[in-house]
Protein backbone atom coordinates (compact mmCIF):
# COMPACT_ATOMS: atom_id res chain seq x y z
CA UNK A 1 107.89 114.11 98.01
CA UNK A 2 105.48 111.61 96.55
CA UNK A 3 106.84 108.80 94.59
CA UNK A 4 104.88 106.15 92.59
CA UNK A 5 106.88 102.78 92.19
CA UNK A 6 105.25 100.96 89.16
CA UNK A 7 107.23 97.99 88.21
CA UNK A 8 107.16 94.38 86.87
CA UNK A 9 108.69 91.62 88.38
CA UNK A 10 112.93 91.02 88.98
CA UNK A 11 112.18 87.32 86.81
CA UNK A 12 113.60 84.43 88.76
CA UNK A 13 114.32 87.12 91.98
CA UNK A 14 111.27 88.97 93.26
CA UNK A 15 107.33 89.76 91.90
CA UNK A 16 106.49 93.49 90.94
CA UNK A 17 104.94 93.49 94.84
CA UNK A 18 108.14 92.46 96.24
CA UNK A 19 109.97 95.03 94.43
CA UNK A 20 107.71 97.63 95.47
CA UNK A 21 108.14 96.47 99.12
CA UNK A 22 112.31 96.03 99.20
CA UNK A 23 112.23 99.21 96.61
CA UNK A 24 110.23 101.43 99.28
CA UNK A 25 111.84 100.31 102.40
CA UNK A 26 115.66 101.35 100.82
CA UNK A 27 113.79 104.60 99.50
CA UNK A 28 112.42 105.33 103.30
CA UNK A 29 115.40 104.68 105.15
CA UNK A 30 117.22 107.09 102.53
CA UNK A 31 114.49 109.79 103.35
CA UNK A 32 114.17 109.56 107.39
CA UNK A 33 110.49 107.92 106.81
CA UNK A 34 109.06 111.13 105.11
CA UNK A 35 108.20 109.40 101.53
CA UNK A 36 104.69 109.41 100.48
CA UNK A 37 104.72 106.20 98.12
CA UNK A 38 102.13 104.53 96.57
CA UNK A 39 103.16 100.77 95.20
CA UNK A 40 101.32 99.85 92.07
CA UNK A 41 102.49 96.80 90.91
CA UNK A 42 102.44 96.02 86.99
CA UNK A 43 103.19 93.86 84.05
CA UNK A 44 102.77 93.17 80.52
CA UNK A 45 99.70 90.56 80.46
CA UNK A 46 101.60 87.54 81.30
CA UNK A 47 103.35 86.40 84.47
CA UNK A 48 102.72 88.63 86.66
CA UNK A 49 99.43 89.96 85.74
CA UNK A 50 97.23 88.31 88.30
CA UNK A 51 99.53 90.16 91.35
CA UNK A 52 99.00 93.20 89.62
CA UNK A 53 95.19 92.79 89.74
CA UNK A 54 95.74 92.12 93.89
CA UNK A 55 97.70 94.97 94.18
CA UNK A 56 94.70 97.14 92.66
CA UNK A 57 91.81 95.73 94.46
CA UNK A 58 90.84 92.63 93.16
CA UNK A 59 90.35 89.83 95.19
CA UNK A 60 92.34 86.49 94.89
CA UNK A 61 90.31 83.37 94.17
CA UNK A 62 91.35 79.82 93.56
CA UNK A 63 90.01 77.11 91.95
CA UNK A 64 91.19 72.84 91.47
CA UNK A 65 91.40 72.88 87.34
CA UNK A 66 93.41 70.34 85.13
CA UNK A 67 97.50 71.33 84.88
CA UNK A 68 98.83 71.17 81.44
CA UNK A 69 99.55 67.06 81.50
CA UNK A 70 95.99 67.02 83.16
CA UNK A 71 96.97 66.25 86.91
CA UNK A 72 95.19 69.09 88.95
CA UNK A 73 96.95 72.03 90.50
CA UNK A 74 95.13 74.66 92.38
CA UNK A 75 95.31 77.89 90.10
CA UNK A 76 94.04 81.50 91.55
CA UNK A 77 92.50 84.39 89.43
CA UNK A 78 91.16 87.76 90.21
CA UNK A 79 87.84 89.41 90.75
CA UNK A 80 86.70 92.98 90.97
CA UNK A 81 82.89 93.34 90.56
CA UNK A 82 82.32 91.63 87.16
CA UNK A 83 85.20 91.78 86.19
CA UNK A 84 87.94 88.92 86.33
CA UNK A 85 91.72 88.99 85.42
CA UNK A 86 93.13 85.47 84.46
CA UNK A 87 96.39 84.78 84.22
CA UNK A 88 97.17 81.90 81.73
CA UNK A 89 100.45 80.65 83.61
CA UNK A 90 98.75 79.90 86.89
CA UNK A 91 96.56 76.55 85.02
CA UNK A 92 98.07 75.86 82.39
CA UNK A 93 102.08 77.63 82.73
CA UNK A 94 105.22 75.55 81.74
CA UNK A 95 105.93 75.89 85.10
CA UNK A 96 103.58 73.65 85.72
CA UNK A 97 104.96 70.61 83.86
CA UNK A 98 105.40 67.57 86.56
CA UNK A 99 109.39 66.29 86.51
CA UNK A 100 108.04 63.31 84.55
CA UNK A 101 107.44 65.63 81.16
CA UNK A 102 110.96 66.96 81.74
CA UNK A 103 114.10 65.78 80.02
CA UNK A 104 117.40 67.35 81.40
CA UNK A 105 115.36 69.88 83.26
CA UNK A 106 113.12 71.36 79.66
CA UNK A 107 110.28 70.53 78.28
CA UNK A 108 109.77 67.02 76.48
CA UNK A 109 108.89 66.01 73.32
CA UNK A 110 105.99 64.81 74.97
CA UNK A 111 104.50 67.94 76.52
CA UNK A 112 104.62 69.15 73.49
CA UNK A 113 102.77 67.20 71.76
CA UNK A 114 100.31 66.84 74.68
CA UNK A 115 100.08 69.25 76.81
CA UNK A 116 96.78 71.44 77.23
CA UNK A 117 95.13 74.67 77.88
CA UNK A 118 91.96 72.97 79.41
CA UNK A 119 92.69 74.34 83.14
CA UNK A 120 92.62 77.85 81.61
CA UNK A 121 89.14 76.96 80.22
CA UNK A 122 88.08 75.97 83.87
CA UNK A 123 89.22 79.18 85.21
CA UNK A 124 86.86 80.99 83.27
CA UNK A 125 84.22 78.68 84.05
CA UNK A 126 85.15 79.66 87.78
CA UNK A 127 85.35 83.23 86.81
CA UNK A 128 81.78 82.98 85.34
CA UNK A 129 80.82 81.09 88.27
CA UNK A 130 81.95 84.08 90.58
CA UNK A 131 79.66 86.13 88.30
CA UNK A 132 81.93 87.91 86.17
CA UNK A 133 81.07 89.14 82.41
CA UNK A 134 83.98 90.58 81.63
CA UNK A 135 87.27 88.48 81.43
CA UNK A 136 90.61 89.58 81.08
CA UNK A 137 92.72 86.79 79.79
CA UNK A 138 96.82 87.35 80.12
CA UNK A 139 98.60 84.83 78.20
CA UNK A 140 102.26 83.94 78.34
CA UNK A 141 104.54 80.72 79.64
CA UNK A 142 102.02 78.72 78.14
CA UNK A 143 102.72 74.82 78.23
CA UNK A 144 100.41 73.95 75.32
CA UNK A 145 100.08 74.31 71.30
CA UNK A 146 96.96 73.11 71.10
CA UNK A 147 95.30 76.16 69.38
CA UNK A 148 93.34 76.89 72.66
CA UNK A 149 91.05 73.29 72.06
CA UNK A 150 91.41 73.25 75.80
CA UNK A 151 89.76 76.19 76.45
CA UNK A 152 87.11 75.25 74.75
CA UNK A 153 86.75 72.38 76.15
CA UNK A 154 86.85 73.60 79.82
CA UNK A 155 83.94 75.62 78.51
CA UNK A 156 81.56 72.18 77.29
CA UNK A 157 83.19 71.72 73.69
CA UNK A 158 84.05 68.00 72.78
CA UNK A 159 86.24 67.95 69.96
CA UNK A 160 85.68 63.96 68.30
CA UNK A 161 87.52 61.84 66.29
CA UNK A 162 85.50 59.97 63.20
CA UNK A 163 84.06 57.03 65.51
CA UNK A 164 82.84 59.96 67.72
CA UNK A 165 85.53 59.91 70.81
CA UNK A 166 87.00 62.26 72.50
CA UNK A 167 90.06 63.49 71.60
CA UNK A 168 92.58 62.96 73.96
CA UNK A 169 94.50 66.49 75.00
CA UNK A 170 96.94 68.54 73.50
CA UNK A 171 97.86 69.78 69.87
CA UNK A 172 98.88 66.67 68.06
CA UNK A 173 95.66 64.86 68.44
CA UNK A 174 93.89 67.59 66.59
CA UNK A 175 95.03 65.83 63.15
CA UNK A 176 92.55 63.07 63.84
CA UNK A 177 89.51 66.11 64.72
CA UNK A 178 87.04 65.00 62.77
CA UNK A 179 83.68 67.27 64.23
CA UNK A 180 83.54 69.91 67.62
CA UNK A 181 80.39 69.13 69.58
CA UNK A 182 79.50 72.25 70.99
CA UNK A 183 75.53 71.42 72.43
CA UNK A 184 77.03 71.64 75.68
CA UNK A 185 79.03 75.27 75.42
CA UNK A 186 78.57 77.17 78.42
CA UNK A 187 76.04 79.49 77.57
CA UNK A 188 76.62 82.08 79.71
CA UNK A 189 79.54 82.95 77.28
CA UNK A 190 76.97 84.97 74.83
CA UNK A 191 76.70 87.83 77.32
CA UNK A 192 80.93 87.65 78.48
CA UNK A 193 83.37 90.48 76.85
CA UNK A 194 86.99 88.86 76.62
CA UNK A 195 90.00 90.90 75.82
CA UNK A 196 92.87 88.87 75.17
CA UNK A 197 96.37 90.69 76.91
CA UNK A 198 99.03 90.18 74.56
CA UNK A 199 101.79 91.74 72.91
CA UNK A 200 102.41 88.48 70.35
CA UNK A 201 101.20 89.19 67.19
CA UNK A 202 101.97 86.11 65.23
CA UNK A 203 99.11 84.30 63.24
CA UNK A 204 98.53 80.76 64.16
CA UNK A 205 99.74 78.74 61.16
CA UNK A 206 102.89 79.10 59.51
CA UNK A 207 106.72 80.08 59.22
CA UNK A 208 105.75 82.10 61.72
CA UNK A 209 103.25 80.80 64.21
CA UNK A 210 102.31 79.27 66.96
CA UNK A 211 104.00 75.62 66.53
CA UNK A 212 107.10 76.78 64.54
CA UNK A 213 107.85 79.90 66.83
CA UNK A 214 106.83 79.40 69.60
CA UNK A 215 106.91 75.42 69.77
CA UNK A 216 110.79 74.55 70.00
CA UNK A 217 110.80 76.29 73.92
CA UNK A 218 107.94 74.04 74.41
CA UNK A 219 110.22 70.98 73.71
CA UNK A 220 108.70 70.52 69.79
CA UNK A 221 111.31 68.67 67.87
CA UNK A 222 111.62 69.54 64.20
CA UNK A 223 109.46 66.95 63.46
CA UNK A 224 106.70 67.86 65.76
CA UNK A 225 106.89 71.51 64.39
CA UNK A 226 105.10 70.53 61.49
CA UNK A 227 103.29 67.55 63.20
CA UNK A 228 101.35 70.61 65.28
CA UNK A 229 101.24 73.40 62.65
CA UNK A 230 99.27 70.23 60.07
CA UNK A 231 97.04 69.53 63.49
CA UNK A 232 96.19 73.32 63.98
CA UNK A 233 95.54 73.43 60.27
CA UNK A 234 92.97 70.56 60.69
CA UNK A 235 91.24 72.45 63.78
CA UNK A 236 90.56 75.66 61.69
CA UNK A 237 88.95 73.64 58.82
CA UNK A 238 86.72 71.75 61.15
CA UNK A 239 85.87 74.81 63.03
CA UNK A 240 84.99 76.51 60.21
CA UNK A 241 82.71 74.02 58.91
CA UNK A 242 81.31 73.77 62.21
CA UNK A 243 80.34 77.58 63.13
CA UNK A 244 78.69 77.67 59.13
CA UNK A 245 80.31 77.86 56.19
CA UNK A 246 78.69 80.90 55.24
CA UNK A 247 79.90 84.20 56.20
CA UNK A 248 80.45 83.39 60.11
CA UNK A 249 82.26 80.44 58.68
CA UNK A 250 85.03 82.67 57.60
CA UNK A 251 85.37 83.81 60.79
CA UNK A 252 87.45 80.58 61.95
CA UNK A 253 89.82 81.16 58.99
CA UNK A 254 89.98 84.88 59.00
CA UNK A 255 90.92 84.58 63.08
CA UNK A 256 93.68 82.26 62.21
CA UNK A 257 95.61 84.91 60.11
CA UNK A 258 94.99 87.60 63.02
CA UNK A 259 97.51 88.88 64.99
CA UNK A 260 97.56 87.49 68.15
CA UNK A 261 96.23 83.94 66.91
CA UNK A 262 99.58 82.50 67.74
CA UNK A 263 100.01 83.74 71.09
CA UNK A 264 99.67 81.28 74.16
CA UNK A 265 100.46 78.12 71.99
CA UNK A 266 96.58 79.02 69.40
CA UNK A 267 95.14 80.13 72.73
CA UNK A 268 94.71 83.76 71.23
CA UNK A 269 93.04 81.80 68.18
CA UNK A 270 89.92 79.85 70.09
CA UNK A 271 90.08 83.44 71.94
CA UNK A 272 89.73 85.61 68.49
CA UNK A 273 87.49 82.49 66.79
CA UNK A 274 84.69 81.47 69.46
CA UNK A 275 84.89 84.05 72.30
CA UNK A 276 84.76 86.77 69.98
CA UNK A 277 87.93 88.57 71.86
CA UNK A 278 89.46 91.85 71.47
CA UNK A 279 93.53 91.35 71.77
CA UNK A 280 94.83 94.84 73.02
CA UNK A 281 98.51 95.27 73.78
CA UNK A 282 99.05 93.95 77.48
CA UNK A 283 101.04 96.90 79.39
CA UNK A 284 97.79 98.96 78.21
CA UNK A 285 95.18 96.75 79.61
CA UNK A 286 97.38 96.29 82.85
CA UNK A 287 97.91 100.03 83.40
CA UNK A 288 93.68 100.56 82.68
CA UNK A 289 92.62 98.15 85.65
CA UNK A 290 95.27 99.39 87.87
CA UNK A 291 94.54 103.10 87.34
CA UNK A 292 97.95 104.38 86.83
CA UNK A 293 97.28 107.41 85.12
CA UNK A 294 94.62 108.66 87.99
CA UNK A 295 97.02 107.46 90.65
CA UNK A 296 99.55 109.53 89.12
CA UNK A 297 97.94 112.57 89.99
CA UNK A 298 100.36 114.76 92.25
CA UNK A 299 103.36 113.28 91.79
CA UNK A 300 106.54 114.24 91.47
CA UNK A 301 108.43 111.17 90.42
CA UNK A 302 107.83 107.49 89.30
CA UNK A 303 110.41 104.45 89.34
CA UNK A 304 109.66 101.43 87.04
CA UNK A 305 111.55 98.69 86.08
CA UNK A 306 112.12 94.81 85.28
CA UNK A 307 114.57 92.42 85.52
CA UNK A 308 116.38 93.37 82.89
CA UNK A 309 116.02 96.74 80.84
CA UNK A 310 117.25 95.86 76.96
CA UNK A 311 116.36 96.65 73.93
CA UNK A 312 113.32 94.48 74.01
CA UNK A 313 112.07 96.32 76.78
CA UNK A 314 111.86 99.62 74.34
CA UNK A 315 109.20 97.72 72.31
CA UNK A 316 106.45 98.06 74.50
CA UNK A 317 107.28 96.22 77.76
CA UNK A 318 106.34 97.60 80.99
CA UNK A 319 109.03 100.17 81.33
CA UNK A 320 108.00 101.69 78.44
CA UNK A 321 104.05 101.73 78.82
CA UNK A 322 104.94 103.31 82.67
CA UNK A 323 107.29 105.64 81.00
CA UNK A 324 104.48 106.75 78.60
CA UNK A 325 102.16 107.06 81.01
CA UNK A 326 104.32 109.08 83.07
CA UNK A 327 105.02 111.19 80.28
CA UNK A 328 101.67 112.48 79.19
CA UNK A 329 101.40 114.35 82.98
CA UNK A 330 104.85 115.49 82.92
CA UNK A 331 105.98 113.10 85.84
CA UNK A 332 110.41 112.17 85.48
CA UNK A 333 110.81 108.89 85.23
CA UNK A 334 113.91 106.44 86.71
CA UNK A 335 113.99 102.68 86.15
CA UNK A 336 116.06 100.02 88.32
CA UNK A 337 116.56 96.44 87.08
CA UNK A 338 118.88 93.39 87.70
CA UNK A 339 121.29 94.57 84.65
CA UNK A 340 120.78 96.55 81.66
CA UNK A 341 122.30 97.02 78.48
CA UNK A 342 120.76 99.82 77.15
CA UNK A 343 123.29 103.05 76.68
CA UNK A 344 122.74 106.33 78.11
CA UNK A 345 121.27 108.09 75.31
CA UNK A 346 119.20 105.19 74.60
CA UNK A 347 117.61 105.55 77.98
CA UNK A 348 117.38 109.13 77.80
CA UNK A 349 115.64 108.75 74.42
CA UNK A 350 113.03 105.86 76.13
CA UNK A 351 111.97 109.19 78.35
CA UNK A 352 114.38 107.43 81.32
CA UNK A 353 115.93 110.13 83.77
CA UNK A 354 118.23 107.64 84.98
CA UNK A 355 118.40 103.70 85.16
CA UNK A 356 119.73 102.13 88.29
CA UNK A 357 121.02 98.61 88.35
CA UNK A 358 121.83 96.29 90.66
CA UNK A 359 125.02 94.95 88.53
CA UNK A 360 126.43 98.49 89.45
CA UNK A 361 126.19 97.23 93.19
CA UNK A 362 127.37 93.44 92.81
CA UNK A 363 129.18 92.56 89.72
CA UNK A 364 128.02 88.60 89.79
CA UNK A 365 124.97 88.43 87.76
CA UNK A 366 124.05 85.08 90.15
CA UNK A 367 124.35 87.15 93.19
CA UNK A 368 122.42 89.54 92.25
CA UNK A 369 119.53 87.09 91.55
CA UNK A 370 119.97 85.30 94.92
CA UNK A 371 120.61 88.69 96.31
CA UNK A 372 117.72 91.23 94.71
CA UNK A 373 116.12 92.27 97.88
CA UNK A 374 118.86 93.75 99.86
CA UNK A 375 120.55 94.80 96.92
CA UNK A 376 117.36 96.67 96.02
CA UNK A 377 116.88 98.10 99.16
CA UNK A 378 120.76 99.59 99.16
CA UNK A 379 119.81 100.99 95.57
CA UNK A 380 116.20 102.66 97.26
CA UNK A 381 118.71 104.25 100.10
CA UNK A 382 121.02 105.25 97.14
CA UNK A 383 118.53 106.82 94.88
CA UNK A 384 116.78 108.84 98.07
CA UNK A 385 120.25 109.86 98.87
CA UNK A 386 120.86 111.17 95.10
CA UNK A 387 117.20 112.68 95.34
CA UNK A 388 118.30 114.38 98.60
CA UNK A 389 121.38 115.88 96.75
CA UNK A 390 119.43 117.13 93.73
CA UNK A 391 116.54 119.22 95.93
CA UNK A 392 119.42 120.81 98.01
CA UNK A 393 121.38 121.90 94.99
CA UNK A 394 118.27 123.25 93.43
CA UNK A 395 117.02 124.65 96.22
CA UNK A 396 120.26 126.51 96.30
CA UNK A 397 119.95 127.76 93.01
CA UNK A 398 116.73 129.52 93.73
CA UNK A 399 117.71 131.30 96.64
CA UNK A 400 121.40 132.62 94.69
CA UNK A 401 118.68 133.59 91.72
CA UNK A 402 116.48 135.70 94.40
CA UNK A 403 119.23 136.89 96.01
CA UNK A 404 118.41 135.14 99.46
């Protein structure tokens, strides 16, 4: 039997390669050793997209680029060919944040206000040092809201104030933007295709964008909410006037109502606005570079999954993209996870055979966390056993309808 495990990561447990590892060994010891499985790591375009690059032939580089308070941290991307993947998180990630932009263990006030997407705008440059010309940018657990300024200036933009200094970083200094120097842009850009991974499709401004949604989990106060969304306002006027304020000039204004302009803190905005990137839904782009369809050739079952399988993983999360994928060859599908809530017929309707949790094994939520490989190897031993079952009973059925 050939089996393709495509999942994303258990969050806060194990990667998507991990759980392919613990995943295969339970399935293996279930089945004597006679599974043919092929691991394809996945995710949605944020954490967790660079591993699924390296786990479909790209090759890990690292590069020294500024953190999101601007202390350096060694961040990797991936490179296949000309291609690079980029994972936001890994420069410029709230994970990043240093204890001292921490209060009670969450983001500050102060990050907030500050933080930056700069280190992402190195990685690029390291990307299009490595000679890439086509960069796939995954954005998600951004730090910043500082409409992607730091991006650009990674990339030779100097945004200045009205004496002509440079801005210092993050969002909130953008109210004081008075010009965006770009003489120095890294020219190499012009011939570089960018497709922005993301599934948010809020605009940048507004009720509903980057600094009022998105803001508050970055440690915004009220306050700063509209501190941010007034200094984001400020950067699409002056970037307007600065790429012409004919046609092209509506560019900056039109990119700031575009879906996806929100996403990453207003990275998706300098993204859309200067780099001239196409935002496609980030389980799609992940399941292109990894080949999932082609690798699903010949089999005759596929197991996805995530930490935990809800009702926001029906609209459009990994799961889901694997499941469609699946579907359009005919493949059955199963999904494990930490804990779901979905009900049965909910699962059945998301094109699930089954779902398998590790909350059916161990009850404690925490445990399972701590827990997720073993427990994830006892539910690969499980399933193989259940798979075991099924082929026996059929078999049996075939030979009572011959008449063997």
């Amino acid at each position: 039997m050939r089996i393709v495990i495509a999942p994303d990561k258990f969050k806060g447990s194990l990667s998507a390669p991990d759980v392919c590892m613990h995943l295969e060994k339970g399935l293996q010891r279930g089945a004597g050793g006679n599974l043919d499985v092929i691991r394809i790591p996945v995710a949605d375009g944020g954490e967790g997209t660079l591993d699924a690059a390296v786990g479909s032939g790209f090759t890990r580089r690292s590069a020294v680029v500024a953190g999101p308070t601007g202390e350096p941290v060694t961040a990797e991307f991936a490179v296949r060919g000309n291609e690079a993947v980029i994972e936001m998180a890994a420069a410029s990630g709230l994970a990043l944040l240093p204890a001292s932009a921490l209060v009670d263990g969450r983001p500050g006030p102060t990050a907030a206000r500050t933080a930056t997407s700069l280190g992402t705008g190195q990685l690029i440059s390291a990307a299009l040092d490595a000679g890439c010309n086509r960069i796939i940018l995954g954005v998600g657990g951004s730090a910043n809201t500082d409409g992607g300024a730091g991006v650009l200036q990674g990339l030779g933009a100097r945004f200045l104030d009205s004496e002509g200094h440079d801005l210092p970083s993050g969002g909130a200094a953008l109210a004081r933007l008075d010009r965006i120097d770009f003489s120095g842009f890294e020219p190499r850009l012009k011939d570089t295709r960018f497709v922005l991974a993301s599934d948010v499709d809020n605009p940048l401004l507004g009720a509903h964008g980057a600094a009022a949604i998105f803001g508050p989990q970055k440690g915004a106060t009220q306050q700063d909410v509209g501190m941010l969304d007034a200094a984001l306002a400020r950067f699409v006027e002056v970037l307007a006037r600065e790429i012409g304020p004919e046609g092209p000039g509506n560019r900056a204004f039109k990119a700031a109502e575009a879906p996806g302009a929100g996403a990453a803190g207003g990275v998706g905005y300098a993204a859309i606005a200067v780099l001239a990137a196409t935002r496609r839904p980030g389980i799609d782009v992940v399941l292109e570079f990894t080949g999932l369809a082609e690798r699903l050739a010949g089999a005759d079952l596929v197991i996805t999954g995530e930490g935990s399988l809800d009702e926001q993983s029906l609209l459009g999360k990994t799961p889901m993209g694997v499941a469609r994928a699946a579907a359009a060859q005919g493949v059955p599908v199963i999904a494990v996870c930490g804990r779901t809530t979905l009900a049965q017929g909910q699962a059945a309707a998301a094109g699930f055979e089954d779902v398998y949790a590790l909350t059916e094994l161990e009850s404690n939520v925490d445990r399972c966390i701590a827990e997720a490989a073993p427990l994830l190897e006892q539910l690969g031993t499980q399933i193989s056993g259940r798979l075991a079952a099924t082929t026996l009973s059929r078999t049996a059925t075939t030979k009572e309808d011959l008449h063997v």
